[in-house]
PDB file of N, CA and C in Angstrom:
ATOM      1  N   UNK A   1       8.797   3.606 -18.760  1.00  0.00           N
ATOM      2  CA  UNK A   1       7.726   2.725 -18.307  1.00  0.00           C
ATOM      3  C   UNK A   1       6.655   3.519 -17.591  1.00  0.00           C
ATOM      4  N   UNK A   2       5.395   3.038 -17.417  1.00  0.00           N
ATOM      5  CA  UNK A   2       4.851   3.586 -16.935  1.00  0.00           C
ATOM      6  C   UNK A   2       4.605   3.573 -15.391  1.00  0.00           C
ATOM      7  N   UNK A   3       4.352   4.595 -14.367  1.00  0.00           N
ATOM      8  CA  UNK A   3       4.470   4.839 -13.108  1.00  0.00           C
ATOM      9  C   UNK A   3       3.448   3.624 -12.924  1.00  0.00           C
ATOM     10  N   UNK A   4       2.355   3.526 -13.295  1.00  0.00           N
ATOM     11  CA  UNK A   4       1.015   2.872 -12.634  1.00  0.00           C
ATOM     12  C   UNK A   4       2.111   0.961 -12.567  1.00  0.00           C
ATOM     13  N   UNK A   5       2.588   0.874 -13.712  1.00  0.00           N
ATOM     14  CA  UNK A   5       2.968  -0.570 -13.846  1.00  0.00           C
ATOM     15  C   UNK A   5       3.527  -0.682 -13.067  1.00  0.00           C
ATOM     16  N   UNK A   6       4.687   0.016 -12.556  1.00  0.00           N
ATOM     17  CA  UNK A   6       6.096   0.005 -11.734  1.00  0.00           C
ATOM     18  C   UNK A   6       5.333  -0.131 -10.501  1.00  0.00           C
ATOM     19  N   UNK A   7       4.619   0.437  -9.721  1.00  0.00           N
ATOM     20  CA  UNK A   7       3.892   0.413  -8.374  1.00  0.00           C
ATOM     21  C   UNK A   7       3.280  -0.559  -8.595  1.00  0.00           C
ATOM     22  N   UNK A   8       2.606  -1.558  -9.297  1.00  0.00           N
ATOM     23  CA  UNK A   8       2.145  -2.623  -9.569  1.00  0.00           C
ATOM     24  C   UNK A   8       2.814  -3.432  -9.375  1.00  0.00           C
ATOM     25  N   UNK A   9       4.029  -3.268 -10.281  1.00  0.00           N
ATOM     26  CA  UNK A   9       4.899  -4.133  -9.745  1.00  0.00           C
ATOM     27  C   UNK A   9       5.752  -4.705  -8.777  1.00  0.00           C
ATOM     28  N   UNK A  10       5.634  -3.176  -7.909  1.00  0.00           N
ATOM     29  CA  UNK A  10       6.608  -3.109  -6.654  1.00  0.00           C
ATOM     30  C   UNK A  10       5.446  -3.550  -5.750  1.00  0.00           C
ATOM     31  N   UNK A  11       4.526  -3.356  -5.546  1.00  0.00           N
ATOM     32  CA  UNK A  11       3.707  -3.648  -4.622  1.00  0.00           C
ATOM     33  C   UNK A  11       3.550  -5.312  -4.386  1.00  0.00           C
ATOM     34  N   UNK A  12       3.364  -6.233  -5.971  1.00  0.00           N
ATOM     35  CA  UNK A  12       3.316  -7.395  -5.810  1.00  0.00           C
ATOM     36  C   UNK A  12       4.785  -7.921  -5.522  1.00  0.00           C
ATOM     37  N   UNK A  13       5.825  -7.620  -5.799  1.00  0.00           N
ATOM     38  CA  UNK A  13       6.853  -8.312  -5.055  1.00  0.00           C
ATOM     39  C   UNK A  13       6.798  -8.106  -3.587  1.00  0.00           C
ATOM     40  N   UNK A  14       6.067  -6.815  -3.104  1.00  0.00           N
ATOM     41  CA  UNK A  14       6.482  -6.742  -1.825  1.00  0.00           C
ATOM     42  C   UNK A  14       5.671  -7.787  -0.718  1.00  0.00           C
ATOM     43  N   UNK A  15       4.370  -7.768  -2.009  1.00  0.00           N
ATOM     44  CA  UNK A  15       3.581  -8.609  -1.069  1.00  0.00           C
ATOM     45  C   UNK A  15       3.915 -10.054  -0.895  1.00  0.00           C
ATOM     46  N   UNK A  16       4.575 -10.373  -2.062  1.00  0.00           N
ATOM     47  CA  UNK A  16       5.315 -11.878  -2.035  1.00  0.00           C
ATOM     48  C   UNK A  16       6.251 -12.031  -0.833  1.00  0.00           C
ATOM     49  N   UNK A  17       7.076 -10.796  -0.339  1.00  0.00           N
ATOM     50  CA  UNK A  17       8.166 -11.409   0.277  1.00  0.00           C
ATOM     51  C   UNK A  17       7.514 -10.815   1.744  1.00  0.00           C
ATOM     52  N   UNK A  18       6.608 -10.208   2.169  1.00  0.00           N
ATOM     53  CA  UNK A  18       5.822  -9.835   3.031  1.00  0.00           C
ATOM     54  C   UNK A  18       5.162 -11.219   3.488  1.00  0.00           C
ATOM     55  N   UNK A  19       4.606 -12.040   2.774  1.00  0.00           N
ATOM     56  CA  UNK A  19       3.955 -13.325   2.957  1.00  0.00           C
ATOM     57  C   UNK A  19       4.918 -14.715   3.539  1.00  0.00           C
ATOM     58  N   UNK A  20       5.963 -14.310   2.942  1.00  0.00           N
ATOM     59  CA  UNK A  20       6.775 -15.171   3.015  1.00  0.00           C
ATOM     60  C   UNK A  20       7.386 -15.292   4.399  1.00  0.00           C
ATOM     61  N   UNK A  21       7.700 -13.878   4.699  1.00  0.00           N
ATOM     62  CA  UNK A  21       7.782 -13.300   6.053  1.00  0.00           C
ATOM     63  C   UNK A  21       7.034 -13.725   7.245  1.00  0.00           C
ATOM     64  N   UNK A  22       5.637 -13.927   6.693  1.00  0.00           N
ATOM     65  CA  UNK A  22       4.965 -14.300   7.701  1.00  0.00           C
ATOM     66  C   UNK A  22       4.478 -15.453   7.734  1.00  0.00           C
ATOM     67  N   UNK A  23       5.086 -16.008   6.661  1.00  0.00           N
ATOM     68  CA  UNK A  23       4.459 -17.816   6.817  1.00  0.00           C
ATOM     69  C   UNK A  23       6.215 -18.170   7.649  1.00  0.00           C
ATOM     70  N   UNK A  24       7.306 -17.818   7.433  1.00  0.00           N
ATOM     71  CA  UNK A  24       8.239 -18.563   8.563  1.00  0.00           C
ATOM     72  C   UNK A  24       8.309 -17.958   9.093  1.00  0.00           C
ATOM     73  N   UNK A  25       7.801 -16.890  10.023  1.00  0.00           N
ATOM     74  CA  UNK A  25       7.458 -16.494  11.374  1.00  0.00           C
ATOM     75  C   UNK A  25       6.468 -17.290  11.612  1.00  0.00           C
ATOM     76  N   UNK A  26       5.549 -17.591  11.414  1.00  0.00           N
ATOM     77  CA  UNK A  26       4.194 -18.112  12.176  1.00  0.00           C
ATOM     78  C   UNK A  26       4.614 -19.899  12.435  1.00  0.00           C
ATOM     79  N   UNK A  27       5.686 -20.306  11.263  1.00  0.00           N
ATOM     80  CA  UNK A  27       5.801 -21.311  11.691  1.00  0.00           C
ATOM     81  C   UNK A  27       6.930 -21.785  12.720  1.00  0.00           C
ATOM     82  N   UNK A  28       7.676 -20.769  12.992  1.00  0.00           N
ATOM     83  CA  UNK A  28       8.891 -20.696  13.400  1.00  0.00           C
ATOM     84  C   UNK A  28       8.316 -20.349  15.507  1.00  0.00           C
ATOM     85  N   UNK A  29       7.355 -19.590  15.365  1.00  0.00           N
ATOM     86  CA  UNK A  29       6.868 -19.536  16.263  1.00  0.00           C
ATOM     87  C   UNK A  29       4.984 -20.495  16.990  1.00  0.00           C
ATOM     88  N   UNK A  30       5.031 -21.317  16.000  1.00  0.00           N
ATOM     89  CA  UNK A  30       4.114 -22.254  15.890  1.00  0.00           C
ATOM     90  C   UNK A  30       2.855 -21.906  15.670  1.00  0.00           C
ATOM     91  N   UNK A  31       2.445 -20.938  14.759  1.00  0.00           N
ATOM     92  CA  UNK A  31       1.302 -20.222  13.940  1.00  0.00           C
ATOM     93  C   UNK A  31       0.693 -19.339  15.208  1.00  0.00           C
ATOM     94  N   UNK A  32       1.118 -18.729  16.341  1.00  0.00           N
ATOM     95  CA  UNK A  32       0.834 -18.139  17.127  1.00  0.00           C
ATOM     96  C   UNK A  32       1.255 -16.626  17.302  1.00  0.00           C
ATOM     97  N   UNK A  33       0.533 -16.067  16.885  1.00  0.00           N
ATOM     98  CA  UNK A  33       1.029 -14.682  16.445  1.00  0.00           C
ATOM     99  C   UNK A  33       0.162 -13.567  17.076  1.00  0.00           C
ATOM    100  N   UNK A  34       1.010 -12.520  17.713  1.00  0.00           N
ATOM    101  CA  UNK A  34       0.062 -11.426  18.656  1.00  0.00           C
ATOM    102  C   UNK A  34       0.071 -10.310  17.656  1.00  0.00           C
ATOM    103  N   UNK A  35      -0.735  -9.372  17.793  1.00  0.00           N
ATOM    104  CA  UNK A  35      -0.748  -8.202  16.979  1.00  0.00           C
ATOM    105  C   UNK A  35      -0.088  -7.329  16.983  1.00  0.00           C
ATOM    106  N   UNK A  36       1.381  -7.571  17.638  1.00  0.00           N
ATOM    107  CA  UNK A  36       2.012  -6.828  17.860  1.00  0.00           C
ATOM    108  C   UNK A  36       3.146  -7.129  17.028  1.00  0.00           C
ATOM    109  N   UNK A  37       3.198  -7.930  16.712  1.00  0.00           N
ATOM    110  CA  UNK A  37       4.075  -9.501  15.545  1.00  0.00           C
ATOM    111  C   UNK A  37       4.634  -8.310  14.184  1.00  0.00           C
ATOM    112  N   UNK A  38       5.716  -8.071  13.681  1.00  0.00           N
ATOM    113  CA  UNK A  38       5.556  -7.293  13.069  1.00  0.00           C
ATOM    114  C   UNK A  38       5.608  -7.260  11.946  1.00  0.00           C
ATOM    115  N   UNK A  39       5.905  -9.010  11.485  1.00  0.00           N
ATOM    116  CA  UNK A  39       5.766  -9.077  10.333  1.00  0.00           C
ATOM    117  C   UNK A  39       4.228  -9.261  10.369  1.00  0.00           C
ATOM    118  N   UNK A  40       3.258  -9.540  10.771  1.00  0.00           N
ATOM    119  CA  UNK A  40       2.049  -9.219  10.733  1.00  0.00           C
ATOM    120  C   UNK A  40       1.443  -7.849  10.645  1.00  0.00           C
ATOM    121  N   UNK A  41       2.076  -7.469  10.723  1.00  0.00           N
ATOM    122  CA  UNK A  41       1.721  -5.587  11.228  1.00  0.00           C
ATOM    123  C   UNK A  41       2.104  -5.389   9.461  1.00  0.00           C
ATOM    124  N   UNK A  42       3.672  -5.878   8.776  1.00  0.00           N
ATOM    125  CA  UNK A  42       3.807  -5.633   7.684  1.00  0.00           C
ATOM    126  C   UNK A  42       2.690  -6.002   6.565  1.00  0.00           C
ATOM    127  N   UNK A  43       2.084  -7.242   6.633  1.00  0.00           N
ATOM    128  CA  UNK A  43       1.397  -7.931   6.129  1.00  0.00           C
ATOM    129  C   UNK A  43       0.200  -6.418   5.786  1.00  0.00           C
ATOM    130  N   UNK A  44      -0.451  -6.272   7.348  1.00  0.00           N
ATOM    131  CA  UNK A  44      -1.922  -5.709   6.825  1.00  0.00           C
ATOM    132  C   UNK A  44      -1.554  -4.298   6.293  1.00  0.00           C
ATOM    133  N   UNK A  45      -0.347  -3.135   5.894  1.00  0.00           N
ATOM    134  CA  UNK A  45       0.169  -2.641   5.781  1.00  0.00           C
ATOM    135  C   UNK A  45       0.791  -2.385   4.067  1.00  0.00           C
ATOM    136  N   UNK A  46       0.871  -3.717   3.999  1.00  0.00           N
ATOM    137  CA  UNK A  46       1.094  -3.908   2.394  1.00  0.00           C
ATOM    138  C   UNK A  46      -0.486  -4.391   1.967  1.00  0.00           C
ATOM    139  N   UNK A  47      -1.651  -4.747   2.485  1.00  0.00           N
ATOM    140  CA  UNK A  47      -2.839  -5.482   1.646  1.00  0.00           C
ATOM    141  C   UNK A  47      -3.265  -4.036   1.395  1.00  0.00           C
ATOM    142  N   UNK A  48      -3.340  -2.886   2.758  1.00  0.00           N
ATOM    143  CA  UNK A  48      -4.196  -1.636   2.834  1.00  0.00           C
ATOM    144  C   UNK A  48      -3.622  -0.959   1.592  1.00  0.00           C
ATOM    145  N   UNK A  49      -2.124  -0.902   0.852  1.00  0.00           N
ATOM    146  CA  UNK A  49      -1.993   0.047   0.047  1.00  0.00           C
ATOM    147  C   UNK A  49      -2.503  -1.365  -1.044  1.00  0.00           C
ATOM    148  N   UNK A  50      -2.790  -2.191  -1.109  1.00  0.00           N
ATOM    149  CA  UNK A  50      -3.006  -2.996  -2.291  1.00  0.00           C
ATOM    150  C   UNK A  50      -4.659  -2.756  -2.344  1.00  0.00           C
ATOM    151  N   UNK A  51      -6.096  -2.436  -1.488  1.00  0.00           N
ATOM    152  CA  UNK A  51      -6.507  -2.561  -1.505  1.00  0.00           C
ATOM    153  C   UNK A  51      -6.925  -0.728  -2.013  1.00  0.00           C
ATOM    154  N   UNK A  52      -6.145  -0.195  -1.413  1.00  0.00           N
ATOM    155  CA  UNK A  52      -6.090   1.666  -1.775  1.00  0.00           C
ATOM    156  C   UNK A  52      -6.008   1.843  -3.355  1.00  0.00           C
ATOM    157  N   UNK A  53      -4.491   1.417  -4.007  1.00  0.00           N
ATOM    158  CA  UNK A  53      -4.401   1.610  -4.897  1.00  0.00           C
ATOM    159  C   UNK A  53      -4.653   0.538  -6.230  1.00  0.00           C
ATOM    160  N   UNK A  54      -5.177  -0.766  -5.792  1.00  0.00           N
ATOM    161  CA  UNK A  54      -5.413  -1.808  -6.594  1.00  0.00           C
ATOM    162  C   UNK A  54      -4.772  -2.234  -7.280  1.00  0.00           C
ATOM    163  N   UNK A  55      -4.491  -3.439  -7.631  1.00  0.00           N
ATOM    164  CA  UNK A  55      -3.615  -4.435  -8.569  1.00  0.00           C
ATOM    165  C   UNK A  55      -4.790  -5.085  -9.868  1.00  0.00           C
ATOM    166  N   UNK A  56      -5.495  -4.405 -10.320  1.00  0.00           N
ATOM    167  CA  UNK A  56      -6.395  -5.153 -11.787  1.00  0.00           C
ATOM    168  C   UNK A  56      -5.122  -4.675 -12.424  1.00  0.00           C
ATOM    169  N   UNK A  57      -5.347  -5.782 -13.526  1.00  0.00           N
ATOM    170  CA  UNK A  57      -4.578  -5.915 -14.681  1.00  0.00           C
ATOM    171  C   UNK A  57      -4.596  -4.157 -15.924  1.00  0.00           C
ATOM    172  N   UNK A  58      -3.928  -4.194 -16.501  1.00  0.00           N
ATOM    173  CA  UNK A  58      -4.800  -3.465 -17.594  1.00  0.00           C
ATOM    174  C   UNK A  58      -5.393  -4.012 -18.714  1.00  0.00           C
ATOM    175  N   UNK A  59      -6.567  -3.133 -19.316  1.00  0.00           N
ATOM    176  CA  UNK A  59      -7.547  -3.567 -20.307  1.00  0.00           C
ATOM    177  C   UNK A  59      -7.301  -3.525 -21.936  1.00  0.00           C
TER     178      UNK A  59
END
């Protein structure tokens, strides 16, 4: 397979369960979240390599 797909792919699961992470934390703690929060910390952490290495489709 190819490397580019596989990091594509790993990146969007991670971001799925990264999200997920932080929607029942935020609700668990009543959407009040400090920046120190770490599934928040995970969150911007997984967008920066999504935004580094990009998720477009291929052509």
């Amino acid at each position: 397979r190819d490397p580019v797909i596989i990091e594509r792919s790993n990146l969007v699961n991670i971001s799925k369960l990264i999200v997920k992470e932080l929607i029942e934390t935020s609700l668990k703690y009543g959407r009040m979240l400090d920046s120190d929060h770490m599934p928040l910390q995970h969150f911007f952490i997984v967008l920066e390599h999504v935004l580094r290495h990009g998720l477009r489709p291929k052509k």
